[in-house]
C-alpha atoms as a PDB file:
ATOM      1  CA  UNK A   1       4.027   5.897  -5.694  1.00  0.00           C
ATOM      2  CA  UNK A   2       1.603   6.836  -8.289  1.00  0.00           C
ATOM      3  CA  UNK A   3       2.765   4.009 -10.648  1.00  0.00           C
ATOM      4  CA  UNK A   4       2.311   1.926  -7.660  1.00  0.00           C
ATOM      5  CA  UNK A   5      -1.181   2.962  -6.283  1.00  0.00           C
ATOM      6  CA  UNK A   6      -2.235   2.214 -10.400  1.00  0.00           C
ATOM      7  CA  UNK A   7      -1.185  -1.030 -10.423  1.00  0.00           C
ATOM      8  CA  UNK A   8      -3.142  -1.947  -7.359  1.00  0.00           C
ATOM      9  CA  UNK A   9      -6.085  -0.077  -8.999  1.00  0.00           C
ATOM     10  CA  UNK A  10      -5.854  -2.534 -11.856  1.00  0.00           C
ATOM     11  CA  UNK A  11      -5.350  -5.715  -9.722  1.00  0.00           C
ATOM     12  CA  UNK A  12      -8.477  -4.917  -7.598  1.00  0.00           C
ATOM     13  CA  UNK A  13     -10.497  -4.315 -10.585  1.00  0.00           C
ATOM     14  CA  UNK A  14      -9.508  -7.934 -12.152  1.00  0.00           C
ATOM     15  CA  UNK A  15     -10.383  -9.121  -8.605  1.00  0.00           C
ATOM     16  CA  UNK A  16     -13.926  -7.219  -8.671  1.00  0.00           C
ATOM     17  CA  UNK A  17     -14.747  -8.163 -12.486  1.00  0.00           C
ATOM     18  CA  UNK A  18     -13.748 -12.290 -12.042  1.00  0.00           C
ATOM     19  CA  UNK A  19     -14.616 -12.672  -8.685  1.00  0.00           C
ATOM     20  CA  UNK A  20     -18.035 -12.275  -8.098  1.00  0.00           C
ATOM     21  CA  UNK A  21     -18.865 -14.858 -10.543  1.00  0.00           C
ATOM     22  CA  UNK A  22     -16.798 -18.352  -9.794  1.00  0.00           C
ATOM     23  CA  UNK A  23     -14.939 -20.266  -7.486  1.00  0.00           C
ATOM     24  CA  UNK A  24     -12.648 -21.221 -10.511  1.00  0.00           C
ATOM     25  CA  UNK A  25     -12.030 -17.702 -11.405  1.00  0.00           C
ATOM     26  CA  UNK A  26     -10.852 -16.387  -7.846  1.00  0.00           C
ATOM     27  CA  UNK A  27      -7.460 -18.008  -7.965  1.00  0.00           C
ATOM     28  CA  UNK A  28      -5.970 -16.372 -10.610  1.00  0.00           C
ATOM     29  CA  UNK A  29      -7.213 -12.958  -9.231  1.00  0.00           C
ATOM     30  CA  UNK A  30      -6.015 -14.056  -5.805  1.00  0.00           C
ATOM     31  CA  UNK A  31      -2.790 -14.814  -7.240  1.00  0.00           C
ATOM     32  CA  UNK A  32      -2.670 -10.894  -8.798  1.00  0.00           C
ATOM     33  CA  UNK A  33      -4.057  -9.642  -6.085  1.00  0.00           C
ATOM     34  CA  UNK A  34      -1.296 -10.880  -3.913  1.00  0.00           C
ATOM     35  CA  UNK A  35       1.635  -9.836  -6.552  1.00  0.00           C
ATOM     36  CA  UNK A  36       0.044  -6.169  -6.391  1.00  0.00           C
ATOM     37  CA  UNK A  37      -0.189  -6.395  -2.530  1.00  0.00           C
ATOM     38  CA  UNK A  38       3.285  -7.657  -2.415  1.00  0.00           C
ATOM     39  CA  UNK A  39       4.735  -4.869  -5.207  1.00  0.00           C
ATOM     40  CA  UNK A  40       2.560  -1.846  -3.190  1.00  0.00           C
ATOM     41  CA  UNK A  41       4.231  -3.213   0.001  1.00  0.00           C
ATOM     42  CA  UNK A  42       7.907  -2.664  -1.325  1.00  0.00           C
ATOM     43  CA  UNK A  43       6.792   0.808  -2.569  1.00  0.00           C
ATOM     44  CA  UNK A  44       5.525   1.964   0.950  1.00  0.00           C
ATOM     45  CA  UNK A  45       8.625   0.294   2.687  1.00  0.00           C
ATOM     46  CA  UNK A  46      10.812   2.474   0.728  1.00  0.00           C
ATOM     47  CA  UNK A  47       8.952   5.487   0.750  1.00  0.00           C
ATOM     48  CA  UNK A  48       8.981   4.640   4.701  1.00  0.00           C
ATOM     49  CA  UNK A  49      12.723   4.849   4.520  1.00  0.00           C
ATOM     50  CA  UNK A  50      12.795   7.276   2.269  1.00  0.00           C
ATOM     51  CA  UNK A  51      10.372   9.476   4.989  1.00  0.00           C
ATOM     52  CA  UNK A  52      12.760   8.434   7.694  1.00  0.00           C
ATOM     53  CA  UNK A  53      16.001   9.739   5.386  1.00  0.00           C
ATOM     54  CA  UNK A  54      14.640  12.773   4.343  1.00  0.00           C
ATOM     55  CA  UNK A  55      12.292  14.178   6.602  1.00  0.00           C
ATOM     56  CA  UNK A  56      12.271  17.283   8.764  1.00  0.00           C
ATOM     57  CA  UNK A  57       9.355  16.434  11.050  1.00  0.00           C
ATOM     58  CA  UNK A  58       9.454  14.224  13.939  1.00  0.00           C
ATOM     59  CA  UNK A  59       5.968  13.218  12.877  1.00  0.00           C
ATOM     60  CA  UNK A  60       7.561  12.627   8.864  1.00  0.00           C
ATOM     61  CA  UNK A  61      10.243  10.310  10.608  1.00  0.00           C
ATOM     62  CA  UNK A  62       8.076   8.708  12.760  1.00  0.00           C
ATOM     63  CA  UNK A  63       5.440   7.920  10.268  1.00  0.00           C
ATOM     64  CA  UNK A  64       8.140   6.650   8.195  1.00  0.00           C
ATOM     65  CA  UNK A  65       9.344   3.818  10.855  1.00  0.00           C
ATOM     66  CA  UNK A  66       5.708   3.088  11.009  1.00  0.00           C
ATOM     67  CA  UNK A  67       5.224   2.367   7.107  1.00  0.00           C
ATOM     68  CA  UNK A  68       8.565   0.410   7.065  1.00  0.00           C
ATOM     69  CA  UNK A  69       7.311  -1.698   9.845  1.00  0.00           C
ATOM     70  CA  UNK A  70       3.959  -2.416   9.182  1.00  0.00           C
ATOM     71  CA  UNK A  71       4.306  -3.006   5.382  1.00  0.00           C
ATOM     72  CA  UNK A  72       7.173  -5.089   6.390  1.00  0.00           C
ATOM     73  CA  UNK A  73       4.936  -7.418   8.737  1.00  0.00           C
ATOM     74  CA  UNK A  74       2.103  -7.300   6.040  1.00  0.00           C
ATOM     75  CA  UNK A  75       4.629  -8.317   3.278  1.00  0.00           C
ATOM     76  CA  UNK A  76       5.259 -11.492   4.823  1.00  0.00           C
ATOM     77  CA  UNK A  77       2.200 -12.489   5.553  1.00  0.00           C
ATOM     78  CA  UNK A  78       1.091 -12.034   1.624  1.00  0.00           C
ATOM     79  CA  UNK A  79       4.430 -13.612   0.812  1.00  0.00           C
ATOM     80  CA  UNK A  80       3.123 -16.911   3.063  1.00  0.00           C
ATOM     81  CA  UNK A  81      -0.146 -16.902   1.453  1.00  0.00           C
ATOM     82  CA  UNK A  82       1.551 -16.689  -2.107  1.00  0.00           C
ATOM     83  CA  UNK A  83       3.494 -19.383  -0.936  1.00  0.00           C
ATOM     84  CA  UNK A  84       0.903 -21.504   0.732  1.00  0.00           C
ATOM     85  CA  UNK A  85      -0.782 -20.771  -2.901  1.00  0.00           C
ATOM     86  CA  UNK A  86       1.764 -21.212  -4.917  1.00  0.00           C
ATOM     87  CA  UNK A  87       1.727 -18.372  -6.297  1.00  0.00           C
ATOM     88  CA  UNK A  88       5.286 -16.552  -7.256  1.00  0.00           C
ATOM     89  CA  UNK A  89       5.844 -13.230  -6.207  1.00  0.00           C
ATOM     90  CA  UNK A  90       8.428 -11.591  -8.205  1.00  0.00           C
ATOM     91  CA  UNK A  91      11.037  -9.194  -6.328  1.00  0.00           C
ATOM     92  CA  UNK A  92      10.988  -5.719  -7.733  1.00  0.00           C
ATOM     93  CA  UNK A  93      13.205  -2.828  -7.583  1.00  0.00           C
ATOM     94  CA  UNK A  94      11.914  -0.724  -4.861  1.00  0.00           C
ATOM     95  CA  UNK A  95      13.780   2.862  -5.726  1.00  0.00           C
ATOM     96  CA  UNK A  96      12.662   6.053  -4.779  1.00  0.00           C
ATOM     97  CA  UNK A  97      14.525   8.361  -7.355  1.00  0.00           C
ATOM     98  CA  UNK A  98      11.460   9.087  -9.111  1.00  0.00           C
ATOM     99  CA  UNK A  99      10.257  10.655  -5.544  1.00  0.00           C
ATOM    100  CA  UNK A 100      12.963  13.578  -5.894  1.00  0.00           C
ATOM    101  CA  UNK A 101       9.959  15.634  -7.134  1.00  0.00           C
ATOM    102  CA  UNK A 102       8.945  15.484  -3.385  1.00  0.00           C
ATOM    103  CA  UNK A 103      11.743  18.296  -2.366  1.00  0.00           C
ATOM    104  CA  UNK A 104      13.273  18.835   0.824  1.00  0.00           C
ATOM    105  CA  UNK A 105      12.670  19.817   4.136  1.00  0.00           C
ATOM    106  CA  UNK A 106       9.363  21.165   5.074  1.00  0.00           C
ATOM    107  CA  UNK A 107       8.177  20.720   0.909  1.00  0.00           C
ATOM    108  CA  UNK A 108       9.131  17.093   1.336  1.00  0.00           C
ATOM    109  CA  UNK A 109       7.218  16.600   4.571  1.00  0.00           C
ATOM    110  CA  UNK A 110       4.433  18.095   3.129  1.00  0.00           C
ATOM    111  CA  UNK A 111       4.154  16.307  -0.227  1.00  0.00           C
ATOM    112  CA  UNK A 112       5.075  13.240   1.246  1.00  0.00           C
ATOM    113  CA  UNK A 113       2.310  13.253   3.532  1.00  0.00           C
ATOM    114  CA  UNK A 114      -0.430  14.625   1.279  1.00  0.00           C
ATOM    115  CA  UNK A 115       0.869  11.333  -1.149  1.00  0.00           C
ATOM    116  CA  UNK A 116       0.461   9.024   1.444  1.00  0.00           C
ATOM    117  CA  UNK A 117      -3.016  10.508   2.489  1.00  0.00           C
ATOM    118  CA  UNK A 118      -3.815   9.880  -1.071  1.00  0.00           C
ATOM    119  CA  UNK A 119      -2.349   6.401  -1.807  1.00  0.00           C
ATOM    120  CA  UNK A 120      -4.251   5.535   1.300  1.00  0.00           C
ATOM    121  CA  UNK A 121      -7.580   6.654   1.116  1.00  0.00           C
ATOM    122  CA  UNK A 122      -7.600   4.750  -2.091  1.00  0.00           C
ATOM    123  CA  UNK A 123      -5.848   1.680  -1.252  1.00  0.00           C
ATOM    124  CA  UNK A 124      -8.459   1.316   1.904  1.00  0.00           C
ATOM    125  CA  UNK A 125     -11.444   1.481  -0.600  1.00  0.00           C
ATOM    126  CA  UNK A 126      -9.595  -1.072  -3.072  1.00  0.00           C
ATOM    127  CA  UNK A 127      -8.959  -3.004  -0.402  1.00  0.00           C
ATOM    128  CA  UNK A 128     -12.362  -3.295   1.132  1.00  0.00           C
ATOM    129  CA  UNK A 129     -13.964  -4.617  -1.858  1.00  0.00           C
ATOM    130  CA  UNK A 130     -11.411  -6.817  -2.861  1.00  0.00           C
ATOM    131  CA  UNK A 131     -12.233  -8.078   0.605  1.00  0.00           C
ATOM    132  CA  UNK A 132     -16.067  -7.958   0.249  1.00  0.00           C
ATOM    133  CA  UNK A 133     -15.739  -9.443  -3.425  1.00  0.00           C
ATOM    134  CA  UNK A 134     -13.300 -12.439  -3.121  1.00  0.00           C
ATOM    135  CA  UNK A 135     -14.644 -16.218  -2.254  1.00  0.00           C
ATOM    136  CA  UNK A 136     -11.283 -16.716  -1.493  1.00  0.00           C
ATOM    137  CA  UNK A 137     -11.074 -17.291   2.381  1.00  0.00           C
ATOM    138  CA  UNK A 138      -7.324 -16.689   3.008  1.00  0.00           C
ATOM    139  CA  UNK A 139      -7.297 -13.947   0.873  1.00  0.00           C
ATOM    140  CA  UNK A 140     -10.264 -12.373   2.683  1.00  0.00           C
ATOM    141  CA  UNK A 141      -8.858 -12.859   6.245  1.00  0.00           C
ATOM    142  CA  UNK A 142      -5.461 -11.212   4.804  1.00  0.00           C
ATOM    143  CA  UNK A 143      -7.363  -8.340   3.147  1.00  0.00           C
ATOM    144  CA  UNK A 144      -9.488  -8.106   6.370  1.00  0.00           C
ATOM    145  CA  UNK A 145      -6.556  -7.905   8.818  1.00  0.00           C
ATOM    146  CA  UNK A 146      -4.669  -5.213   6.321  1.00  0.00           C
ATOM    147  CA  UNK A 147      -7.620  -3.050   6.053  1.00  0.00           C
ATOM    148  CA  UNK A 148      -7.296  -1.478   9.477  1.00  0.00           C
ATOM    149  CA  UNK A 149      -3.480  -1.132   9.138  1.00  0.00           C
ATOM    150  CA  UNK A 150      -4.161   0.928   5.370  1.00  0.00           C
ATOM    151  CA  UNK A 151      -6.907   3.226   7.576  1.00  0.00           C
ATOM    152  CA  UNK A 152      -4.283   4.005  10.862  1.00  0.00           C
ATOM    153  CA  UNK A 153      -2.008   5.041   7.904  1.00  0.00           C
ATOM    154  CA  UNK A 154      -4.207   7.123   6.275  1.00  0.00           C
ATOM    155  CA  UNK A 155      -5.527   8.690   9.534  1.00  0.00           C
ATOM    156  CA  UNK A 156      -1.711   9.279  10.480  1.00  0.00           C
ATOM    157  CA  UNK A 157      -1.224  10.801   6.802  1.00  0.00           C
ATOM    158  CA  UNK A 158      -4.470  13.019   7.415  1.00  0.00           C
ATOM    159  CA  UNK A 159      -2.957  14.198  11.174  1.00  0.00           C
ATOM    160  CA  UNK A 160       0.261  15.000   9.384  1.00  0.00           C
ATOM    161  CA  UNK A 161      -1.196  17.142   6.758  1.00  0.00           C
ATOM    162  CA  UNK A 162      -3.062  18.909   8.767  1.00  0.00           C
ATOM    163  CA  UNK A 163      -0.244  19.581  10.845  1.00  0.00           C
ATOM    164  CA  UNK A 164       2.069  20.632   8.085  1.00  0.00           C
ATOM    165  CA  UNK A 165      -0.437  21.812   5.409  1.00  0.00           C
ATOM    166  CA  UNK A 166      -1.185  20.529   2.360  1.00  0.00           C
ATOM    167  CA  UNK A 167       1.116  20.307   0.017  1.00  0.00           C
ATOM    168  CA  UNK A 168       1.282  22.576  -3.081  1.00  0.00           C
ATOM    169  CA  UNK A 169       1.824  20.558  -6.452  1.00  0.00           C
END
């Protein structure tokens, strides 16, 4: 997840430098914007699952089924832009080993939902500018309809950790 919420720093900052400045330049910033969107998706659907395999919580599981759908129904919709753009999205391997240091039970629910907290208070701020810096109208009525998706995670992630405490690292 970390690796993940790095690479859609980077992407967002390519958007914010290139941008502002030209027309010309937006495409190819559009077209890593969407490959970041599309790679961050596939990280939240599996840590979704993931949340749904190995949590203790009703509110762990349930939050899970939430990210797996939603980043599911986003997915597509950046997929059909990148299409519609043609712009190739390439398929990545989506495991979750390196998430063992998550633990079990109650340690897992925890540190799962502190991460998500996390990867979603950021993504919601990367997201907004990309969305207030691109000239790119698709990719601005995308960003614009996934911005209140990334905020009823992180509210969900915020209700969960304060629920469940925060996890200790």
């Amino acid at each position: 997840m970390i690796r993940s919420r790095s690479l859609f720093s980077l992407s967002f900052g390519a958007l914010m430098l290139v941008g502002g400045f030209a027309v010309a330049a937006d495409a190819p910033a559009s077209s890593e914007v969407l490959a970041k969107l599309h790679h961050s998706n596939q990280k939240e659907i599996a840590m979704g699952k993931l949340a749904q395999k190995m949590g203790q919580s009703k509110d762990v599981k349930s939050f899970g089924k939430t990210l797996v759908h939603d980043h599911t129904s986003a997915d597509k919709k950046v997929v059909s832009l990148a299409k519609n753009e043609h712009v190739e999205l390439q398929s990545e391997d989506t495991k979750t080993d390196d998430m063992s240091s998550l633990g079990t039970g109650a340690d897992f629910d925890a540190k799962f939902a502190q991460a998500m907290l996390d990867d979603h208070k950021k993504d919601v701020g990367e997201a907004t500018e990309a969305r207030d810096g691109t000239t790119d109208p698709k990719l601005k009525k995308l960003l614009t309809d996934l911005v209140p998706v990334l905020q009823k995670h992180q509210d969900i992630a915020q209700k969960i950790v304060n629920q469940h405490g925060q996890a200790n690292n």
